[in-house]
N, C-alpha and C. Protein backbone atom coordinates (compact mmCIF):
# COMPACT_ATOMS: atom_id res chain seq x y z
N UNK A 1 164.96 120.75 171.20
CA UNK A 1 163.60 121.09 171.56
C UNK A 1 162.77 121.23 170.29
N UNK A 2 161.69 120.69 170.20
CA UNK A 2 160.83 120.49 169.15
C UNK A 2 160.05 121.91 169.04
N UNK A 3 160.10 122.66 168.00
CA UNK A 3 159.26 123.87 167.73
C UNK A 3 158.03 123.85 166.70
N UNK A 4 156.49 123.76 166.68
CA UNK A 4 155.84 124.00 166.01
C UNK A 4 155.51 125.25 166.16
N UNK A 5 154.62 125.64 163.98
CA UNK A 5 154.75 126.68 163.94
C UNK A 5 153.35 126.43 163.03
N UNK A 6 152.21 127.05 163.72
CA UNK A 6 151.00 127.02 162.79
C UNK A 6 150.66 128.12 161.60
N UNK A 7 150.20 128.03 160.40
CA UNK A 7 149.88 129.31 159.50
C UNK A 7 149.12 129.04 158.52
N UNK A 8 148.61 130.10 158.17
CA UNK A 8 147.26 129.85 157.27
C UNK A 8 145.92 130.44 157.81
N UNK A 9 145.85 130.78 159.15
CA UNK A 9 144.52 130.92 160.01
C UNK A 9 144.10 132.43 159.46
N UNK A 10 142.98 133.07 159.52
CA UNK A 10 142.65 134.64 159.55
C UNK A 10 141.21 134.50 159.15
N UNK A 11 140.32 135.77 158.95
CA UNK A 11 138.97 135.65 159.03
C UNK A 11 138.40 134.86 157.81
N UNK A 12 137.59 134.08 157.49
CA UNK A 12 136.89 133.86 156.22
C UNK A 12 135.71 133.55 155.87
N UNK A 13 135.00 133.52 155.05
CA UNK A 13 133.17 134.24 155.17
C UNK A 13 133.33 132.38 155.36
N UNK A 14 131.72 132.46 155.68
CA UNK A 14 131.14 130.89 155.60
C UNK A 14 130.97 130.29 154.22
N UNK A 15 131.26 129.00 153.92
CA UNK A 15 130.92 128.50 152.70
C UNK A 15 132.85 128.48 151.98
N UNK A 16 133.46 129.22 152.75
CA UNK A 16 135.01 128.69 152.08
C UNK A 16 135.76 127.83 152.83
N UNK A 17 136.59 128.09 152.40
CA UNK A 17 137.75 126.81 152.82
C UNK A 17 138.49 127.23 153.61
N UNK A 18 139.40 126.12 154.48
CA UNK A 18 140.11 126.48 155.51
C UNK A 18 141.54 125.57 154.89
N UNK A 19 143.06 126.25 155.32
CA UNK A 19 143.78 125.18 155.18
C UNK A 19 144.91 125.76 155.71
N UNK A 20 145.32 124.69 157.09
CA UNK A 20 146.82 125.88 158.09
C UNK A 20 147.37 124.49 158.43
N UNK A 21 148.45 125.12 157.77
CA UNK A 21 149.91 124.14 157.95
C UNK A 21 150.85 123.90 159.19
N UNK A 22 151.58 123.29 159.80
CA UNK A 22 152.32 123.35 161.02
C UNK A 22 153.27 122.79 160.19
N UNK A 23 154.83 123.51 160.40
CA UNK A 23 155.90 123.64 160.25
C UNK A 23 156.46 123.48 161.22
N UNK A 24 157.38 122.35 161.21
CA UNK A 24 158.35 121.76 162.31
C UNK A 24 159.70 121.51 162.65
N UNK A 25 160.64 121.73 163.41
CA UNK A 25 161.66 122.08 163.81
C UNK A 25 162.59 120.66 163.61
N UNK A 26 162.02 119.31 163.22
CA UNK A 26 162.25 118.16 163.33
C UNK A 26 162.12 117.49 162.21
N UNK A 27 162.39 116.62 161.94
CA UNK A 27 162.19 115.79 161.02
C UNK A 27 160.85 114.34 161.64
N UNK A 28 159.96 114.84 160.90
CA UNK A 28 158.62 114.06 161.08
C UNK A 28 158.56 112.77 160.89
N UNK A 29 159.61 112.14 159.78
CA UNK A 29 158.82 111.17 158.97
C UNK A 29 159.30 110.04 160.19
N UNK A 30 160.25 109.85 161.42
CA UNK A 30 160.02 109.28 162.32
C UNK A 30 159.42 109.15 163.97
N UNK A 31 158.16 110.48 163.63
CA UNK A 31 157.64 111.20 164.71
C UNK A 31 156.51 109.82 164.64
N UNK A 32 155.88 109.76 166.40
CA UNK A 32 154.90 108.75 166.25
C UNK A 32 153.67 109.31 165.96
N UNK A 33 153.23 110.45 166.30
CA UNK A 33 151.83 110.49 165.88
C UNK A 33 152.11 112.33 165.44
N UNK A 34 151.39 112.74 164.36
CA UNK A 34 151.65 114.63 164.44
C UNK A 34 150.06 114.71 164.29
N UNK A 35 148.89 115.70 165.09
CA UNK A 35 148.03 115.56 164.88
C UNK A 35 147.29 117.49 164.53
N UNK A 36 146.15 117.51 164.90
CA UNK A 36 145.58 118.61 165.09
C UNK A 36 144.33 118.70 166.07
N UNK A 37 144.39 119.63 166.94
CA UNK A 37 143.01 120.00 168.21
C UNK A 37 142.17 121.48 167.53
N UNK A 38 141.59 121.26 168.30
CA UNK A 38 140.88 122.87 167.99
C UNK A 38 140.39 123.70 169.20
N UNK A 39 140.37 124.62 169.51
CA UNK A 39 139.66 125.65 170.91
C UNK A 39 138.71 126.07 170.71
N UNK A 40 137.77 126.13 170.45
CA UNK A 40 136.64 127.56 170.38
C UNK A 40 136.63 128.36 171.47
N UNK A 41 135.99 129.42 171.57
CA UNK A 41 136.09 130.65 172.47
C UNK A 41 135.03 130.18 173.52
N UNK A 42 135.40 129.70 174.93
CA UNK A 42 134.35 129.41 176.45
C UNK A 42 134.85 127.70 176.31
N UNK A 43 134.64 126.95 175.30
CA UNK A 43 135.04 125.36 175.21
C UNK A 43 136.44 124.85 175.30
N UNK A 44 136.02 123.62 175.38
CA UNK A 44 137.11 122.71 175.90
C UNK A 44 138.10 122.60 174.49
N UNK A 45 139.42 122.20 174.71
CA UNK A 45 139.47 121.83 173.32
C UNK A 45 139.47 120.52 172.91
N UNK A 46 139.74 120.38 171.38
CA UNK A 46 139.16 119.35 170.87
C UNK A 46 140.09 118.37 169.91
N UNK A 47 140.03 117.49 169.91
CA UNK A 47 140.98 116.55 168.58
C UNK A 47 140.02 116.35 167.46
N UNK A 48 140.73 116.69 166.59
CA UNK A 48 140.11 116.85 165.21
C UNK A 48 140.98 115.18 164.35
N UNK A 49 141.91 115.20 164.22
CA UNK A 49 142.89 114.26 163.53
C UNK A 49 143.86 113.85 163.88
N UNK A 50 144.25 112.79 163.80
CA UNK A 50 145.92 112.29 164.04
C UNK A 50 146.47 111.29 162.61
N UNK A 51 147.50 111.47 162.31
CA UNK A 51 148.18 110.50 162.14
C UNK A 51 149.54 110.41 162.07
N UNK A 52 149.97 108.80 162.22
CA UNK A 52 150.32 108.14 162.84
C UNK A 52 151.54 107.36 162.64
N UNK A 53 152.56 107.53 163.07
CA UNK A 53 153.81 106.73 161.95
C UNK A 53 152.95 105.20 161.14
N UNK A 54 153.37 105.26 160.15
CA UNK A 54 153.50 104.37 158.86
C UNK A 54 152.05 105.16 158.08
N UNK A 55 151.55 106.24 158.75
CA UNK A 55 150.81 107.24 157.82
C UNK A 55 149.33 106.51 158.28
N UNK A 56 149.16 106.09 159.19
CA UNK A 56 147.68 105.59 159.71
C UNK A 56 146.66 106.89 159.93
N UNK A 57 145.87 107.09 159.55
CA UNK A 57 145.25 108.58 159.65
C UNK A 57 143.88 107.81 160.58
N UNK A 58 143.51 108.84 162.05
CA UNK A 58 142.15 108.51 162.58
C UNK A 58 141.40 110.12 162.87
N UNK A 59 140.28 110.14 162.85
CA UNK A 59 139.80 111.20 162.99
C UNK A 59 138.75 110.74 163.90
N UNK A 60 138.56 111.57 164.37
CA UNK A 60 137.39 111.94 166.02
C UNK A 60 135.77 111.56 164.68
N UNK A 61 135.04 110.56 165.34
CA UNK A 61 133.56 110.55 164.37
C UNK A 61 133.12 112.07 163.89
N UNK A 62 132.91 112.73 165.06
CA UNK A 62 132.00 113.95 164.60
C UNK A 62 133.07 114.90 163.71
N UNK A 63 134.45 114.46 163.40
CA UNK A 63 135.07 115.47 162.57
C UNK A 63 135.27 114.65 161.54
N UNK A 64 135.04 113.57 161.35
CA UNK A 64 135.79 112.83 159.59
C UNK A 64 134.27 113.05 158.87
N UNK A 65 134.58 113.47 157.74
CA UNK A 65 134.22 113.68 156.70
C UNK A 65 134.03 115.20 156.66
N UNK A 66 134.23 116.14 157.35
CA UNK A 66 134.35 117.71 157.42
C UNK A 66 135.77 118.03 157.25
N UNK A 67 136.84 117.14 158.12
CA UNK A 67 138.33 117.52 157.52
C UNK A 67 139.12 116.61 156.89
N UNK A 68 140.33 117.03 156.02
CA UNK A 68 140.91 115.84 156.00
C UNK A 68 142.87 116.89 156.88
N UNK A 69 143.46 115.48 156.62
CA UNK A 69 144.63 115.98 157.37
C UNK A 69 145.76 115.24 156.62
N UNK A 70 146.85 115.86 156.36
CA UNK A 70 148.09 115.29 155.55
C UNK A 70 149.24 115.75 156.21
N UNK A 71 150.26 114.87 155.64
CA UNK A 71 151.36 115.44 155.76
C UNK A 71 152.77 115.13 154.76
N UNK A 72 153.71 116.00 154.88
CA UNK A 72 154.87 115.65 153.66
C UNK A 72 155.94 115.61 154.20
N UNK A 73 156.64 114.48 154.47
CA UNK A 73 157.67 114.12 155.34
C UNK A 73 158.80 114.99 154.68
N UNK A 74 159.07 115.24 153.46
CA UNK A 74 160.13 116.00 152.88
C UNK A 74 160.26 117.23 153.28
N UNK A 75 159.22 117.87 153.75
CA UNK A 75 158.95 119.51 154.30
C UNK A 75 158.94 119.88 155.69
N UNK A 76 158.50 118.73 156.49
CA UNK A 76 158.58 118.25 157.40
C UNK A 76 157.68 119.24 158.18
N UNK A 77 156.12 119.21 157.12
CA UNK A 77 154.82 120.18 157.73
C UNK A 77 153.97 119.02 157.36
N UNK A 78 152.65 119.38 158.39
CA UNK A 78 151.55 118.78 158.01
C UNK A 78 150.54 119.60 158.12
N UNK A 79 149.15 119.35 157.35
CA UNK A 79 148.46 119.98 156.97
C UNK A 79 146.78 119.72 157.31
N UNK A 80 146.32 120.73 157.61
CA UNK A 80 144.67 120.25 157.82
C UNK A 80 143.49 121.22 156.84
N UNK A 81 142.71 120.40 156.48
CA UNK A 81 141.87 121.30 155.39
C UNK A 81 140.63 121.15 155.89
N UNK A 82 139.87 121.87 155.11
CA UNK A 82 138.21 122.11 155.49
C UNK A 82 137.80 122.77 154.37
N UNK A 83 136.64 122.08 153.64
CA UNK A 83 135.60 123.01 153.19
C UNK A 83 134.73 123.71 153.43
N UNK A 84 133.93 124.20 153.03
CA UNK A 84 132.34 124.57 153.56
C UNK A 84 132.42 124.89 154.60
N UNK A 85 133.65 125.96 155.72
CA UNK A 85 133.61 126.41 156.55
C UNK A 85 131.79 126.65 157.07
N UNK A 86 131.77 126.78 158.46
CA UNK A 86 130.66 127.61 158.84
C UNK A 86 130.94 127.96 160.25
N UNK A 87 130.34 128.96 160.80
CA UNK A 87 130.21 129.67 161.94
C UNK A 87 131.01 129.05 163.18
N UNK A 88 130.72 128.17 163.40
CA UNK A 88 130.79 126.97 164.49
C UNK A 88 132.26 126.74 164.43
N UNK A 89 132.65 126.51 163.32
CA UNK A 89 133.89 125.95 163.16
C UNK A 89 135.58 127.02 163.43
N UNK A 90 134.54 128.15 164.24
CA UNK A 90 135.21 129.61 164.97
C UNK A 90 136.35 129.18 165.82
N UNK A 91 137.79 129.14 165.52
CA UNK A 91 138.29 128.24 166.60
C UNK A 91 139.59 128.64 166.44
N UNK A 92 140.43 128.35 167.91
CA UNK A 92 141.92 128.42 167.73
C UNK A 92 142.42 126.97 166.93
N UNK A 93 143.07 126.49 166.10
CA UNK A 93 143.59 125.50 165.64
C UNK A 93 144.76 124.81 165.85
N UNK A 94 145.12 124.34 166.24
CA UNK A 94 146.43 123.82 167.12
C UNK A 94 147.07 122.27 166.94
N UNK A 95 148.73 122.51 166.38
CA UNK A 95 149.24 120.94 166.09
C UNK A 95 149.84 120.79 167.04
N UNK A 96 149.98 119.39 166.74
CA UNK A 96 150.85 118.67 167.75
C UNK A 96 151.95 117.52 167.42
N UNK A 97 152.72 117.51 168.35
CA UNK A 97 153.47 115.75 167.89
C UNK A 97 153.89 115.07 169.35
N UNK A 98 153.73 114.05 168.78
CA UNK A 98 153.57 112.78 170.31
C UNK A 98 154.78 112.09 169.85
N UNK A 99 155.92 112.41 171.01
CA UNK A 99 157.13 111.53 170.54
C UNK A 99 157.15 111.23 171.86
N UNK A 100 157.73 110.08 171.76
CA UNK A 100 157.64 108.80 172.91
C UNK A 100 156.83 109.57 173.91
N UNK A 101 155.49 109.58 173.54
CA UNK A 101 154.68 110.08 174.72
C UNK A 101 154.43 110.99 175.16
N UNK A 102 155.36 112.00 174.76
CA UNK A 102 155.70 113.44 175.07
C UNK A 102 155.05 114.73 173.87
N UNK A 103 153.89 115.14 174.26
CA UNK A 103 153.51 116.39 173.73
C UNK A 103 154.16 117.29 173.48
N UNK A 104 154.10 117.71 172.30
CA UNK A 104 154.50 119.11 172.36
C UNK A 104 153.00 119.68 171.29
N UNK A 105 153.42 121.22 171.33
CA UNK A 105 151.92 121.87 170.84
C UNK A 105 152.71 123.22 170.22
N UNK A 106 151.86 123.31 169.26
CA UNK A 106 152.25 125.02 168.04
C UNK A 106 151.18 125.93 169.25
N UNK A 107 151.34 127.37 169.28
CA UNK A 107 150.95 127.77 170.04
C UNK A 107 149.51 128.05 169.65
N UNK A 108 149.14 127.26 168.51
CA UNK A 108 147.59 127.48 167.72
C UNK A 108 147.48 128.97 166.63
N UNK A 109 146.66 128.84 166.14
CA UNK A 109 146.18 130.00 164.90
C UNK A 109 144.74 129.84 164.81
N UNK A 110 144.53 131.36 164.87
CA UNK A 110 142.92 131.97 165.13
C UNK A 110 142.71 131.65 163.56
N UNK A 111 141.28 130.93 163.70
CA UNK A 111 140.66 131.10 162.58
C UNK A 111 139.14 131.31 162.95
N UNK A 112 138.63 132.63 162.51
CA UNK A 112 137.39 133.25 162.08
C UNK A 112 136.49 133.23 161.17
N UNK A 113 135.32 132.91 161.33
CA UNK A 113 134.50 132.24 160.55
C UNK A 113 132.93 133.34 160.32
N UNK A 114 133.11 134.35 159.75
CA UNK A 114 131.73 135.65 159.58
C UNK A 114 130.68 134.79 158.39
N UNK A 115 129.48 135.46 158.47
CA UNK A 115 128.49 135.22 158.09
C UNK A 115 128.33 136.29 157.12
């Protein structure tokens, strides 16, 4: 059974950085896609990034150029960053991996965004 494990999330003023890792129970580097969603508090949630075996990276329009997303097959975590946090960007954060089709999900990490 595949276990993700999100960290890095907690409050941080606007104007810093964001960066929460998912740690995985598996060995990635032949996973087909490991990505990241996001929740905000009343909304739907959201796909922020994927990528993709042979390291194909796609991001949702309204999120590329606000995040980027990596990963290190040796550690067998991947990673999502953000600068220039702001308000909006108030959200549960949540990975994933798509093996033959099959979801699985980290149970997400609160990240808080004060003014």
């Amino acid at each position: 059974q595949v276990q993700l494990v999100e960290s890095g999330g907690g409050v941080v003023q606007a104007g810093e950085s964001l960066r929460v890792s998912c740690s995985t129970s598996i060995s990635i580097s032949s996973v087909d896609v490991v990505g990241w969603y996001r929740q905000a508090p009343g909304a739907q949630r959201e796909l922020i990034a994927t990528i993709a075996l042979g390291e194909e990276t796609n991001y949702v329009p309204s999120m590329e150029g606000r995040f980027t997303v990596s990963k290190d097959d040796d550690k067998n975590t991947f990673t999502l960053q953000r600068i220039d946090l702001k308000p909006e960007d108030t959200a549960a954060y949540l990975c994933i991996v798509i093996i033959n089709g099959a979801y699985t999900w980290g149970r997400g990490i609160q990240v808080t965004v004060t003014t």
